[in-house]
PDB file of N, CA and C in Angstrom:
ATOM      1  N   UNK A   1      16.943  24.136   1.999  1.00  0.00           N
ATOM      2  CA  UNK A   1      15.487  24.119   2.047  1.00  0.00           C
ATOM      3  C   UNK A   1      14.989  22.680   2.015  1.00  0.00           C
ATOM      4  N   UNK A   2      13.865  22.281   2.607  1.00  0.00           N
ATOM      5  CA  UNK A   2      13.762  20.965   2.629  1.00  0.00           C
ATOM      6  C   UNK A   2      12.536  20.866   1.127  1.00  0.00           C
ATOM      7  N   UNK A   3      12.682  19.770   0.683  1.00  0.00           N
ATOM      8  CA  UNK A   3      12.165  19.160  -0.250  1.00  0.00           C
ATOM      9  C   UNK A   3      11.581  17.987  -0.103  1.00  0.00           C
ATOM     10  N   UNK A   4      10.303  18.323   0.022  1.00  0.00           N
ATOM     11  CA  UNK A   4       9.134  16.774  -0.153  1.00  0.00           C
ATOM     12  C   UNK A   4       9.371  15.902  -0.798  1.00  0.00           C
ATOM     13  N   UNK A   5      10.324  15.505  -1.829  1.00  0.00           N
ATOM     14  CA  UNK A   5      10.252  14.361  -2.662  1.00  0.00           C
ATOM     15  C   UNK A   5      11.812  13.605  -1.623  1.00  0.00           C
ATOM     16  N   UNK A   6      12.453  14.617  -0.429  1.00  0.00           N
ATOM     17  CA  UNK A   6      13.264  13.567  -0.167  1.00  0.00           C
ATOM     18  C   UNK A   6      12.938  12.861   1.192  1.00  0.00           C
ATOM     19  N   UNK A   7      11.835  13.066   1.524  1.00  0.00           N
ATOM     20  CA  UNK A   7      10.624  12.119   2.539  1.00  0.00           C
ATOM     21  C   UNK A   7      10.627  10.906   2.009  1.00  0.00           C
ATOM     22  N   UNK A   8      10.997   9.819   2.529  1.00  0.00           N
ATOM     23  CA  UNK A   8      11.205   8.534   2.006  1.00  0.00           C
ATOM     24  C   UNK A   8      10.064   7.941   3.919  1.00  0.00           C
ATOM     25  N   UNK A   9       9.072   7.200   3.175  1.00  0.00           N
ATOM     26  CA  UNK A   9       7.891   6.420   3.841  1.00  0.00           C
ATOM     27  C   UNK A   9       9.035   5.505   4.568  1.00  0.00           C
ATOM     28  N   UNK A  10       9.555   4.436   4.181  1.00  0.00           N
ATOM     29  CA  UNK A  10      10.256   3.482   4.004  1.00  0.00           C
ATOM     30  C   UNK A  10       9.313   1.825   3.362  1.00  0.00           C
ATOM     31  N   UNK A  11       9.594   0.591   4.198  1.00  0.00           N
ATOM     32  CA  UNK A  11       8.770  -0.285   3.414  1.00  0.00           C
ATOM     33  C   UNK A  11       7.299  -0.181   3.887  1.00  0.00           C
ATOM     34  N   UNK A  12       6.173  -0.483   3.078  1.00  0.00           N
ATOM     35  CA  UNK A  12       4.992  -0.029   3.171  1.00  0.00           C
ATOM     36  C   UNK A  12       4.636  -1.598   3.697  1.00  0.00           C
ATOM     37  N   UNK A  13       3.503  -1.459   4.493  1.00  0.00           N
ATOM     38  CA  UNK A  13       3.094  -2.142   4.988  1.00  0.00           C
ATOM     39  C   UNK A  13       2.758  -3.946   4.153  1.00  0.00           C
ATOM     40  N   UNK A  14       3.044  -5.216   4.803  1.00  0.00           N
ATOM     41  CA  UNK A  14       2.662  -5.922   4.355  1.00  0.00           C
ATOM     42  C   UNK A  14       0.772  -6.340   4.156  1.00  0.00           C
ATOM     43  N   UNK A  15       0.327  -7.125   3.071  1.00  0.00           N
ATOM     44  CA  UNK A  15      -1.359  -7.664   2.898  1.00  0.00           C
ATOM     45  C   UNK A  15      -0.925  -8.931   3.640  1.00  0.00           C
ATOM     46  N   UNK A  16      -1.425  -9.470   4.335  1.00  0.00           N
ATOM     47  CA  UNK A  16      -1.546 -10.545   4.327  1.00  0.00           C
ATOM     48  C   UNK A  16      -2.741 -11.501   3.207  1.00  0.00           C
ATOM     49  N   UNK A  17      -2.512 -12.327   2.327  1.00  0.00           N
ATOM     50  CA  UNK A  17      -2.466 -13.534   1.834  1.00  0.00           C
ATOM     51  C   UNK A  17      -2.858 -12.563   0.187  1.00  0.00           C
ATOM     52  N   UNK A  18      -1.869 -11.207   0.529  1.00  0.00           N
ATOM     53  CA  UNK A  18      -1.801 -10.293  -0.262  1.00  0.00           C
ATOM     54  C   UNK A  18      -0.411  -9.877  -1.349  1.00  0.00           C
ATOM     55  N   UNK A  19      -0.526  -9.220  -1.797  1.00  0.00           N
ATOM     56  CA  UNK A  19       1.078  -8.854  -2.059  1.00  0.00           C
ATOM     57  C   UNK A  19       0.938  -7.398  -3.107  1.00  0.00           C
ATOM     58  N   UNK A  20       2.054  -6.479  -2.827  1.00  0.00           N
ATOM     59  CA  UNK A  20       1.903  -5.127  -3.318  1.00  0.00           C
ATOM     60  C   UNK A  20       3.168  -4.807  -4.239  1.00  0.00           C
ATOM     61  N   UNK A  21       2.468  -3.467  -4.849  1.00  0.00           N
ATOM     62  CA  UNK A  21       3.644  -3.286  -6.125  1.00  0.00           C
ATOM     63  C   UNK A  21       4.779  -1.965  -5.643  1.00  0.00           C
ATOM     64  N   UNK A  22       5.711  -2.040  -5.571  1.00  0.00           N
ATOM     65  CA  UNK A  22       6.279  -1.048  -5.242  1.00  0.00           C
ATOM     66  C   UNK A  22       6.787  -0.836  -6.149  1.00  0.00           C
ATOM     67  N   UNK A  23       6.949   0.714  -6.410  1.00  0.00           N
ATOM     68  CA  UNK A  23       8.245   1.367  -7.295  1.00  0.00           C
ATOM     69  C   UNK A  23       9.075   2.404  -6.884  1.00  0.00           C
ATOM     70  N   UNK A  24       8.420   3.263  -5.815  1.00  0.00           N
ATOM     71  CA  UNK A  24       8.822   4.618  -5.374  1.00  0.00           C
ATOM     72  C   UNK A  24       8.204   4.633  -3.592  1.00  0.00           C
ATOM     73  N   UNK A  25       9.282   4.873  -2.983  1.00  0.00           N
ATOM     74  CA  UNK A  25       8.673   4.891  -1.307  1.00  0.00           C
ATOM     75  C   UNK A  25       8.554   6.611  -1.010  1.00  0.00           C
ATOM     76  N   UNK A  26       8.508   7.291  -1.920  1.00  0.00           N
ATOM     77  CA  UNK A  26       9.060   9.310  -1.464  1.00  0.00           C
ATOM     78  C   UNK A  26       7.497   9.330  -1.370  1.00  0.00           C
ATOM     79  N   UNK A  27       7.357  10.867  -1.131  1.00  0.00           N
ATOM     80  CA  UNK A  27       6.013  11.566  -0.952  1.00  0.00           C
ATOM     81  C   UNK A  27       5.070  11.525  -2.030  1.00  0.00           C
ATOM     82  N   UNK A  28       4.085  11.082  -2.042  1.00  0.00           N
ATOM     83  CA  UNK A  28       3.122  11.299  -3.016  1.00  0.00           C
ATOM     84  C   UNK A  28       3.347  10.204  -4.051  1.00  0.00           C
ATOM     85  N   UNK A  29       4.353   8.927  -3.530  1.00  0.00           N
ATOM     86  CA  UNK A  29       4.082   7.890  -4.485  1.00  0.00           C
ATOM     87  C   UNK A  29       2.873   6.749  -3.569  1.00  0.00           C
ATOM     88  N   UNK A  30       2.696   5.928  -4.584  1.00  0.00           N
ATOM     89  CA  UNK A  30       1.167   5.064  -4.148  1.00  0.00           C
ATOM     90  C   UNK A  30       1.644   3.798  -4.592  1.00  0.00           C
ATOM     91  N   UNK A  31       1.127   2.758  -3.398  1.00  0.00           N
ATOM     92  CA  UNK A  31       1.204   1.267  -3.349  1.00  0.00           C
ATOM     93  C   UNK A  31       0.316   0.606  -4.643  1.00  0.00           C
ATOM     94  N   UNK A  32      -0.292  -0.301  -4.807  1.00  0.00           N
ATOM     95  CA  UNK A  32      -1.127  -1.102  -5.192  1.00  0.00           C
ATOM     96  C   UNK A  32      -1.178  -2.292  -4.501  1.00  0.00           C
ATOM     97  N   UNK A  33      -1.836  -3.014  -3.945  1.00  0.00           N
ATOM     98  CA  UNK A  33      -2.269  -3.799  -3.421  1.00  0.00           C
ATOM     99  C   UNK A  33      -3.363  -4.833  -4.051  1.00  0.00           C
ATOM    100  N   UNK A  34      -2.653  -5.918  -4.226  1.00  0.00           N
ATOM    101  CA  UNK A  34      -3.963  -7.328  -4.813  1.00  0.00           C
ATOM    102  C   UNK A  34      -3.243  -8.445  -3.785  1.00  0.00           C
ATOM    103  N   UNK A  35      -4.585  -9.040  -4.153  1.00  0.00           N
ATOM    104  CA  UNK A  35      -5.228 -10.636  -3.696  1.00  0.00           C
ATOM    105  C   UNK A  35      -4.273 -11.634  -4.185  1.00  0.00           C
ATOM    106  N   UNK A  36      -4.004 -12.568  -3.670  1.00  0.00           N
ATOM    107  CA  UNK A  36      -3.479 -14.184  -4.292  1.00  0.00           C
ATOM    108  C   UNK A  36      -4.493 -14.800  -4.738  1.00  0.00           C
ATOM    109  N   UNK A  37      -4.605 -15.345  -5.527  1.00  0.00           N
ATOM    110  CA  UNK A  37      -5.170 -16.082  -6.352  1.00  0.00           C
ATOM    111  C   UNK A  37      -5.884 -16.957  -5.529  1.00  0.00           C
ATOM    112  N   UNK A  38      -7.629 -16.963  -5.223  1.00  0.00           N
ATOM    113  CA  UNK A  38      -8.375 -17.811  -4.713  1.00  0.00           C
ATOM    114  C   UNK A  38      -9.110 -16.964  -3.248  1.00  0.00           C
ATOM    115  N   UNK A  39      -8.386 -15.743  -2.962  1.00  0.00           N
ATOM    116  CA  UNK A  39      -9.180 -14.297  -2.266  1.00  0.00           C
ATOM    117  C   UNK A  39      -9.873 -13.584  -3.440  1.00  0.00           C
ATOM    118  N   UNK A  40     -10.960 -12.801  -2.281  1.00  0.00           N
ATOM    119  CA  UNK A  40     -11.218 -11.728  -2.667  1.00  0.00           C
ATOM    120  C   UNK A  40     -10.859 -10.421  -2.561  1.00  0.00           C
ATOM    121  N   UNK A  41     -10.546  -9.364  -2.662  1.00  0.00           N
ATOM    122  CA  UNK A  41      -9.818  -8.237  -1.924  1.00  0.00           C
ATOM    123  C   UNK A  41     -11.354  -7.136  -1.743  1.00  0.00           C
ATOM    124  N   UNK A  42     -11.561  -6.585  -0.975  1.00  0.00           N
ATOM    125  CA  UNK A  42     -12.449  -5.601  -0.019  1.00  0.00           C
ATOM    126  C   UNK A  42     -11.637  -4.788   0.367  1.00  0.00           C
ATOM    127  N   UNK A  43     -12.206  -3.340   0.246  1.00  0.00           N
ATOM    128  CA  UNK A  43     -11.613  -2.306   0.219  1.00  0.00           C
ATOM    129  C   UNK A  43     -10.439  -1.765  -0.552  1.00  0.00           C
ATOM    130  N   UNK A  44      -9.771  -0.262  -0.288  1.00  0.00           N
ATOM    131  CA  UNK A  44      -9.318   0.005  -1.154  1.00  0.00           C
ATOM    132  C   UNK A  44      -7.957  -0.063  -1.351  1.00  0.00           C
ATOM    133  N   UNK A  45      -7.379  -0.379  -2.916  1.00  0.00           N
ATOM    134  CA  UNK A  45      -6.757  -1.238  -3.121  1.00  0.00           C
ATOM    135  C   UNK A  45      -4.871  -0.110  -3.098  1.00  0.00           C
ATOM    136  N   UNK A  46      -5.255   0.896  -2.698  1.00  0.00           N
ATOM    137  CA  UNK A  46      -3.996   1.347  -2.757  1.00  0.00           C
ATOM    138  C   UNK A  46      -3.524   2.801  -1.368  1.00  0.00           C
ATOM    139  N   UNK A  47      -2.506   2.919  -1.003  1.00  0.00           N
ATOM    140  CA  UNK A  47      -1.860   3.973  -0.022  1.00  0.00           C
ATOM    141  C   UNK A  47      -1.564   4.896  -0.444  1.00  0.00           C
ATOM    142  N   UNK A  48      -1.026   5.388   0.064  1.00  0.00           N
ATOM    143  CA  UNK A  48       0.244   6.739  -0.330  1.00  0.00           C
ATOM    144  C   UNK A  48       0.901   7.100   0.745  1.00  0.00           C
ATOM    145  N   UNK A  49       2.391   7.628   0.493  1.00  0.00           N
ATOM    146  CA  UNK A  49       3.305   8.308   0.980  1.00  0.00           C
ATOM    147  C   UNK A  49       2.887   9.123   1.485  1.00  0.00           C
ATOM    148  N   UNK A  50       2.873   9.906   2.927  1.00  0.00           N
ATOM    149  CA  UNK A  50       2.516  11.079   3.234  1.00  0.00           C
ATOM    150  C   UNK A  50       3.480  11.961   3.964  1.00  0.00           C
ATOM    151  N   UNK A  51       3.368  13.530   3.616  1.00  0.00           N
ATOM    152  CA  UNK A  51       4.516  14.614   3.839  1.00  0.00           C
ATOM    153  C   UNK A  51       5.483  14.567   5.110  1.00  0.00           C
ATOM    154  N   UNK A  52       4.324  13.261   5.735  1.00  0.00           N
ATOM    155  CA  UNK A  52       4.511  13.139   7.058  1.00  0.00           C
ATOM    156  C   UNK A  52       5.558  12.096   7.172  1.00  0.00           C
ATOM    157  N   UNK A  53       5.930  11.014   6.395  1.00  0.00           N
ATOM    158  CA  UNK A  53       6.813  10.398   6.374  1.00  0.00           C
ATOM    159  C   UNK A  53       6.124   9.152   6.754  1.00  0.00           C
ATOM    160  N   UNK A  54       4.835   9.107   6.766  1.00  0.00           N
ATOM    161  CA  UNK A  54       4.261   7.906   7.063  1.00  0.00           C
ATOM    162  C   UNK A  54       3.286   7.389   5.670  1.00  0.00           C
ATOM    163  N   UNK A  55       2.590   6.125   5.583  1.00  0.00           N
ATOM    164  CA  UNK A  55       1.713   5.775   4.445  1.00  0.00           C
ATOM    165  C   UNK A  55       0.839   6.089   5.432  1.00  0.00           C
ATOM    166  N   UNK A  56      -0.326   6.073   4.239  1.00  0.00           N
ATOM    167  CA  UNK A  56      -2.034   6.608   4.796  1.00  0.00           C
ATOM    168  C   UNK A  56      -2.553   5.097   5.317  1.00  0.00           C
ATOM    169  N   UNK A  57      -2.985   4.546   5.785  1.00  0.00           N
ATOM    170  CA  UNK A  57      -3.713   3.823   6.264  1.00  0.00           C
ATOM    171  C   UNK A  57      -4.213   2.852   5.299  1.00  0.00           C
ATOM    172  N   UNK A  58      -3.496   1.519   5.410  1.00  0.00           N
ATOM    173  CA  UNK A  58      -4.106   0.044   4.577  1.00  0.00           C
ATOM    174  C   UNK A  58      -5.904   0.030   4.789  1.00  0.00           C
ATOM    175  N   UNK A  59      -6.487   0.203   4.030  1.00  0.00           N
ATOM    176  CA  UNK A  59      -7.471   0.174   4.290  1.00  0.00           C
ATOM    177  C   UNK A  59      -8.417  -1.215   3.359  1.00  0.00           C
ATOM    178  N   UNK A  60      -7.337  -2.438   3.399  1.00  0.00           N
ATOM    179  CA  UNK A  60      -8.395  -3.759   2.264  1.00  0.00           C
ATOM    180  C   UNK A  60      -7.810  -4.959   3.088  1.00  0.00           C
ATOM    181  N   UNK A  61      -8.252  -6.052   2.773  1.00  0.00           N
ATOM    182  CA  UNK A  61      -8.198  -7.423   3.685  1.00  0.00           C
ATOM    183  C   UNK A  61      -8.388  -7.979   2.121  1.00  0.00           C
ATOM    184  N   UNK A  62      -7.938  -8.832   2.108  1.00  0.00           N
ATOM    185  CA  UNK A  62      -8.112 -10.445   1.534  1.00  0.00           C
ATOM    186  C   UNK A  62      -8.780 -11.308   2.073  1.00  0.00           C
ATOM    187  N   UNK A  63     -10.089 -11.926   1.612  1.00  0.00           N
ATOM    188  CA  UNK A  63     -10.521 -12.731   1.974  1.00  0.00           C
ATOM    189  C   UNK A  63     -10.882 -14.303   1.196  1.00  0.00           C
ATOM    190  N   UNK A  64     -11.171 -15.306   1.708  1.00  0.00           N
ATOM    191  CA  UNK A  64     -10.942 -16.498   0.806  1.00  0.00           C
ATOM    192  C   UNK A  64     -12.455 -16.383   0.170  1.00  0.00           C
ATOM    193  N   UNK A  65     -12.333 -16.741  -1.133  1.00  0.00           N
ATOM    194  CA  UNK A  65     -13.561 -16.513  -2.021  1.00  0.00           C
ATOM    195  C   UNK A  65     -14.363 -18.195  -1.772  1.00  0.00           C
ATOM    196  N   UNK A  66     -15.749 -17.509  -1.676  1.00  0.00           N
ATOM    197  CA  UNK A  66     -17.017 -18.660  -1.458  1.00  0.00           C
ATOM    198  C   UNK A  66     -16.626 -19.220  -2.269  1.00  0.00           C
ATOM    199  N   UNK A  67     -17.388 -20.568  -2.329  1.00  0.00           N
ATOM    200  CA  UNK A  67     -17.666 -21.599  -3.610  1.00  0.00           C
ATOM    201  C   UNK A  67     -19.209 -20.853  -4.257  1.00  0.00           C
TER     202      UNK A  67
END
């Protein structure tokens, strides 16, 4: 029988001038995503694994923070 937890995403997408936390690439685990120090980050800050074997859609940018 197949089993959803052995759906492996693989590596999740890179942020650029970003960087993310991984612990688990299977179904229904979730990224986190932050800023380097001196961005701002816009939008939202995390993915997920989907049944589909793909992540949901990066949906944040880093941007360099005003003075």
């Amino acid at each position: 029988m197949f089993e959803l937890c052995d759906t492996d995403c693989g590596t999740p997408p890179a942020l650029t001038n970003g960087d993310r936390t991984v612990h688990n690439t299977t179904v229904n685990s979730t990224i986190q995503y932050t800023c380097n120090p001196g961005y701002d980050q816009i939008g939202m800050s995390t993915i997920s694994c989907l049944e589909t074997g793909n992540w949901s859609s990066l949906a944040t940018t880093c941007t360099v923070k005003s003075n």
